[in-house]
C-alpha atoms as a PDB file:
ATOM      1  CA  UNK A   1     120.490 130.351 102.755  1.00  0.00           C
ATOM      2  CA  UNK A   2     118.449 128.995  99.862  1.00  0.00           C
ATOM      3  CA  UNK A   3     115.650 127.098  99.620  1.00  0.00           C
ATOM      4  CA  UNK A   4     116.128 123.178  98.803  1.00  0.00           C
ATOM      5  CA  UNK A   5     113.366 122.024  96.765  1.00  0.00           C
ATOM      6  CA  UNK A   6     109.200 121.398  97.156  1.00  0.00           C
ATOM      7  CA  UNK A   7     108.869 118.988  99.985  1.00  0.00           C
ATOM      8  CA  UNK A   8     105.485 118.699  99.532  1.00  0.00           C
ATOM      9  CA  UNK A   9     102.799 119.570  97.337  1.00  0.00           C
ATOM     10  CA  UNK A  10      98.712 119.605  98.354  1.00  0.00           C
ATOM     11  CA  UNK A  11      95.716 119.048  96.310  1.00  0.00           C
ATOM     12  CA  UNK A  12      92.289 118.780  97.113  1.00  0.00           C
ATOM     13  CA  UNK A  13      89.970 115.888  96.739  1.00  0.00           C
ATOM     14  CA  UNK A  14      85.951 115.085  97.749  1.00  0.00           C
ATOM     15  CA  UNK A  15      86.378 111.781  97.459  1.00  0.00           C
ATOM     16  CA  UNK A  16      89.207 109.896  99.342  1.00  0.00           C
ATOM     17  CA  UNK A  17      88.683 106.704  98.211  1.00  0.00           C
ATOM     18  CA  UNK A  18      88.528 107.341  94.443  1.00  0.00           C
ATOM     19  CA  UNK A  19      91.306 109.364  94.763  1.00  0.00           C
ATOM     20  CA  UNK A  20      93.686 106.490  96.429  1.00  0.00           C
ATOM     21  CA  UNK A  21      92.649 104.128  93.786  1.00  0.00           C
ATOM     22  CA  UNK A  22      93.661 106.647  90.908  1.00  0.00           C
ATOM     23  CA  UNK A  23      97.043 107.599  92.317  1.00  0.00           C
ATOM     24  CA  UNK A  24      97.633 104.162  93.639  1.00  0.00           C
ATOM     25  CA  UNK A  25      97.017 102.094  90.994  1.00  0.00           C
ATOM     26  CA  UNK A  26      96.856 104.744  87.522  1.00  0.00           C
ATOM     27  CA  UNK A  27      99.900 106.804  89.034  1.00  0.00           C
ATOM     28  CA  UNK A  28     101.375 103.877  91.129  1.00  0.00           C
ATOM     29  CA  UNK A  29     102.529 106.042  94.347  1.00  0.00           C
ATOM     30  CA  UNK A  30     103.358 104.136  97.088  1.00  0.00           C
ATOM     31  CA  UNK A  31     100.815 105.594  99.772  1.00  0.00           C
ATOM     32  CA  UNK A  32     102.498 106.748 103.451  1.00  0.00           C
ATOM     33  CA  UNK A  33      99.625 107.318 105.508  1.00  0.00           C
ATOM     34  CA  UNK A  34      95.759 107.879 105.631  1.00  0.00           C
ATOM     35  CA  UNK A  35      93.471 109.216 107.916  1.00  0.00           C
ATOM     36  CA  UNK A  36      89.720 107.762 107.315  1.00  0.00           C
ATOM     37  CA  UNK A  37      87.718 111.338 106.242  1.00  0.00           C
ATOM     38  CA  UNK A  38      90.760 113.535 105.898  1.00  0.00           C
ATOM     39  CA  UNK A  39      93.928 112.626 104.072  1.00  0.00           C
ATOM     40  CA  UNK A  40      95.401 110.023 102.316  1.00  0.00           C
ATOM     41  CA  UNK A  41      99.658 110.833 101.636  1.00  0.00           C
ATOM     42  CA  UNK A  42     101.830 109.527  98.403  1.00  0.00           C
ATOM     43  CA  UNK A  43     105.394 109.427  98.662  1.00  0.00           C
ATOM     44  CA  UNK A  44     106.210 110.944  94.835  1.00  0.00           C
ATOM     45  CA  UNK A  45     110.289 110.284  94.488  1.00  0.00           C
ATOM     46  CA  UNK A  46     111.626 112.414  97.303  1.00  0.00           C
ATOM     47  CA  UNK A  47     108.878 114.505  98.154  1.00  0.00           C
ATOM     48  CA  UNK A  48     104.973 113.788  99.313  1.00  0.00           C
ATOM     49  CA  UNK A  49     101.894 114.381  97.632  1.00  0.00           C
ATOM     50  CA  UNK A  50      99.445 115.310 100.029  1.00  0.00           C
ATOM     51  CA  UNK A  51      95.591 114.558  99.472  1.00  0.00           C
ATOM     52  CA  UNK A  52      92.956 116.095 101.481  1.00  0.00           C
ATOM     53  CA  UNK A  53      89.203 116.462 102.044  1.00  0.00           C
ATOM     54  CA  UNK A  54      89.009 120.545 101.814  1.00  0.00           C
ATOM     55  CA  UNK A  55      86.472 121.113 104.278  1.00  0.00           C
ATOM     56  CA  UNK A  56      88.681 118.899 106.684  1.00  0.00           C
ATOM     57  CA  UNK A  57      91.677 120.935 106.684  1.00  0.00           C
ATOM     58  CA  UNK A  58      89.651 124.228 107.814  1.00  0.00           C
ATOM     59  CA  UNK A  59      89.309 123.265 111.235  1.00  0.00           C
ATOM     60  CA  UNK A  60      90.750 125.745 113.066  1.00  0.00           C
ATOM     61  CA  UNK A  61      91.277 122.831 115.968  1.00  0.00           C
ATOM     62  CA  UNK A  62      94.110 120.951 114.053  1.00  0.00           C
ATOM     63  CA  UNK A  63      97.406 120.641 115.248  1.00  0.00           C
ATOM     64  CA  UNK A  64      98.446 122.956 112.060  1.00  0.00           C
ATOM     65  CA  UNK A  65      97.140 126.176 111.058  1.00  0.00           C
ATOM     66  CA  UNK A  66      94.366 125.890 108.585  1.00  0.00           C
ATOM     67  CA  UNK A  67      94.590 126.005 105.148  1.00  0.00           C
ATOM     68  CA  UNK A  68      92.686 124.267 102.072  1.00  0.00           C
ATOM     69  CA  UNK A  69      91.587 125.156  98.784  1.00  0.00           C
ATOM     70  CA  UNK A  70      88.509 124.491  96.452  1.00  0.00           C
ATOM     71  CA  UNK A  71      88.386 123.973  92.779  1.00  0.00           C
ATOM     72  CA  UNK A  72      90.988 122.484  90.725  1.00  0.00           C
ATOM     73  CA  UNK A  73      94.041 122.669  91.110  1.00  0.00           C
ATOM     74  CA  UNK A  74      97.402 121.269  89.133  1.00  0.00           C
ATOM     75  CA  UNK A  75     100.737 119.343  89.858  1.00  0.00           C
ATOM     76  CA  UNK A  76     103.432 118.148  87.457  1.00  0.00           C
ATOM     77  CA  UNK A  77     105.104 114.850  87.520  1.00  0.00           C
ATOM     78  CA  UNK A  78     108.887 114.290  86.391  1.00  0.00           C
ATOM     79  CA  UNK A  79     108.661 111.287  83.872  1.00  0.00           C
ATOM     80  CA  UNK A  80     111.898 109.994  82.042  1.00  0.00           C
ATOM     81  CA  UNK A  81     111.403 110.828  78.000  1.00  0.00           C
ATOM     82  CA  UNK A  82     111.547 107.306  77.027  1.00  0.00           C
ATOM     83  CA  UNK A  83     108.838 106.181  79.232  1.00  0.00           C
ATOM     84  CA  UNK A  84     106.098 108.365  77.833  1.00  0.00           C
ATOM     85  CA  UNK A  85     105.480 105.996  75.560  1.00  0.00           C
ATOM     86  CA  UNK A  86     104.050 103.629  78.553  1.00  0.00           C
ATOM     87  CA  UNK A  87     102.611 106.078  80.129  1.00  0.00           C
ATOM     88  CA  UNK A  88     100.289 106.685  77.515  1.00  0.00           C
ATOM     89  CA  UNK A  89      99.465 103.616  77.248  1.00  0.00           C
ATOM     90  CA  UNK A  90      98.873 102.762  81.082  1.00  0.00           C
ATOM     91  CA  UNK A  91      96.779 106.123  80.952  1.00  0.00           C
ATOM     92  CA  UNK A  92      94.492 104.713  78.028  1.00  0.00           C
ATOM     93  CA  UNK A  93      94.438 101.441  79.474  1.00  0.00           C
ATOM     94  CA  UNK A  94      92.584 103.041  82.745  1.00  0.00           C
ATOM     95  CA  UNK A  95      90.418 105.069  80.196  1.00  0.00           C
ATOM     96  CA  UNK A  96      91.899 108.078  81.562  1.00  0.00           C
ATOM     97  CA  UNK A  97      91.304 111.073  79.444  1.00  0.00           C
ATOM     98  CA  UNK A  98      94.620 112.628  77.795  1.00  0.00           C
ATOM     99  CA  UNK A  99      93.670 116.478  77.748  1.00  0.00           C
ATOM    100  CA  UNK A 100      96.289 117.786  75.876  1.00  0.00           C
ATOM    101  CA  UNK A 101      99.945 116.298  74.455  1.00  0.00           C
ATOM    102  CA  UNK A 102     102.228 119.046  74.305  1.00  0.00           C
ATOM    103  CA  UNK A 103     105.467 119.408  72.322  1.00  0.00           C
ATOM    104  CA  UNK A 104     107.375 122.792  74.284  1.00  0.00           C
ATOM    105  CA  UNK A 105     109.401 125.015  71.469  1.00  0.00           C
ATOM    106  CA  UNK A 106     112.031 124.651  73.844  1.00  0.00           C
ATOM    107  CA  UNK A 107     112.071 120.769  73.992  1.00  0.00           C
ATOM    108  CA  UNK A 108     110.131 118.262  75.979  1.00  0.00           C
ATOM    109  CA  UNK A 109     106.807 117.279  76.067  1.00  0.00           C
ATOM    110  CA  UNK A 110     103.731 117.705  79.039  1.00  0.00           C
ATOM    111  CA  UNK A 111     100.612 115.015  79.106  1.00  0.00           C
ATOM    112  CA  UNK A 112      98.138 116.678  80.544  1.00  0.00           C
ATOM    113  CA  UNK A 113      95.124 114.997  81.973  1.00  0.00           C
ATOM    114  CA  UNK A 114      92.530 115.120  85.479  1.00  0.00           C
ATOM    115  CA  UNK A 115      92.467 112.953  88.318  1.00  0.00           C
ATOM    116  CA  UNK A 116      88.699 111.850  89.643  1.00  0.00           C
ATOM    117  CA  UNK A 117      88.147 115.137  91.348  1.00  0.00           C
ATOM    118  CA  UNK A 118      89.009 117.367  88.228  1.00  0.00           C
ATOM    119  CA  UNK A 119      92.595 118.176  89.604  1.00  0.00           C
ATOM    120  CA  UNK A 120      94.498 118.824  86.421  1.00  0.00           C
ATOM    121  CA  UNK A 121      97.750 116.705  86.501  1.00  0.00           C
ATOM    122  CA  UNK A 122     100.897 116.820  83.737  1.00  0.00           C
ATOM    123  CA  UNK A 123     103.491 114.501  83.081  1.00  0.00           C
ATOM    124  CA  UNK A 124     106.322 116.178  82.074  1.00  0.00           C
ATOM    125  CA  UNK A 125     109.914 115.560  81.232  1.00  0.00           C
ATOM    126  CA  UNK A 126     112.328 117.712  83.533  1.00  0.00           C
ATOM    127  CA  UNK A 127     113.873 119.509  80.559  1.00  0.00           C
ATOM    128  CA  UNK A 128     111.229 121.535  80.056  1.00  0.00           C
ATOM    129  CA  UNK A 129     112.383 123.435  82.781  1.00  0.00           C
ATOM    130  CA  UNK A 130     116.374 123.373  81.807  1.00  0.00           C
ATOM    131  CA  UNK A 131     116.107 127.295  81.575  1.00  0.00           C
ATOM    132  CA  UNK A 132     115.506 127.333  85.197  1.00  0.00           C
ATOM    133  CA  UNK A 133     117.727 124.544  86.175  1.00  0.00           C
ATOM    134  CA  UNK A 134     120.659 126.427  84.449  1.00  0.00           C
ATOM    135  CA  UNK A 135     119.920 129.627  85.959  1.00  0.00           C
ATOM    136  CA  UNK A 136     120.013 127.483  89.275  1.00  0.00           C
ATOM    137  CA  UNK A 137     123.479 126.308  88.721  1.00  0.00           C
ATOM    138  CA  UNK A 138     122.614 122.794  87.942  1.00  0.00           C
ATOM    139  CA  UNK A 139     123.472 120.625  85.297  1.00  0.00           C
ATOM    140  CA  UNK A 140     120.350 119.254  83.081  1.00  0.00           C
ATOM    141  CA  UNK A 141     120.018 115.781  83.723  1.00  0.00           C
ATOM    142  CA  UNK A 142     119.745 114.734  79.943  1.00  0.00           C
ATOM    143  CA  UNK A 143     123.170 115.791  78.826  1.00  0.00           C
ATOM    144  CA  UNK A 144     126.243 114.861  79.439  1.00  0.00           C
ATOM    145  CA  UNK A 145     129.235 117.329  79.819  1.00  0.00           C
ATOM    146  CA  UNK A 146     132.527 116.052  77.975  1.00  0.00           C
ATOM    147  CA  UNK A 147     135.892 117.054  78.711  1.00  0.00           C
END
């Protein structure tokens, strides 16, 4: 009994509306659902990113438990290598603010840069993360095992 993966992944927005235009158009996730006031959902490959008004999701009559945050918070996105190039350039072309590019001693790179409510966001190549992935049994997707 293991877990599987992140199914789903929160952050914490005031304003709905700017927030579906960023992800929507900047990010371009496919959006699953809304609820005027509260939420809007992404689908993000095979998970969901979930975007809420904070103060919304304390209500202790919802059909889940509370929960919520406030302040900042931060979520990577898997980009291929060769696209970062693009990405870059779609960021600049929204005059979204690139924060930081980072080259990892390890290999990969991170572009880190905030969404309209301050969340800080990274794109990332997976193989940043082939240390874990390796420890986890699983192949890293950018190489190729030969025989």
């Amino acid at each position: 009994m293991q877990i599987q993966g992140v199914l789903e992944t929160c952050l914490y927005v005031d304003d709905l509306r700017a927030a579906e235009a960023f992800y929507g158009s900047v990010l371009g996730l496919p959006v699953m659902g809304r609820q005027e006031g509260r939420h809007v959902f992404f689908r993000c490959g095979t998970s969901m990113l979930l975007l809420f008004k904070p103060g919304e999701t304390c209500r202790p009559d919802s059909d889940v438990p509370p929960h919520g945050a406030h302040g900042p918070g931060h979520v990577a996105f898997a980009v291929d290598e060769s696209d970062l190039p693009q990405w870059l350039a779609r960021l600049r072309a929204h005059d979204v603010v690139i924060e930081k590019l980072l080259q990892w001693p390890q290999g990969g790179t991170s572009v880190y840069f905030r969404d309209p409510a301050g969340n800080s966001l990274e794109l990332a190549v997976p193989r940043i993360w082939d240390g874990v992935r390796a420890a986890a049994g699983a192949a890293p997707p950018h190489r190729t095992e030969s025989t």
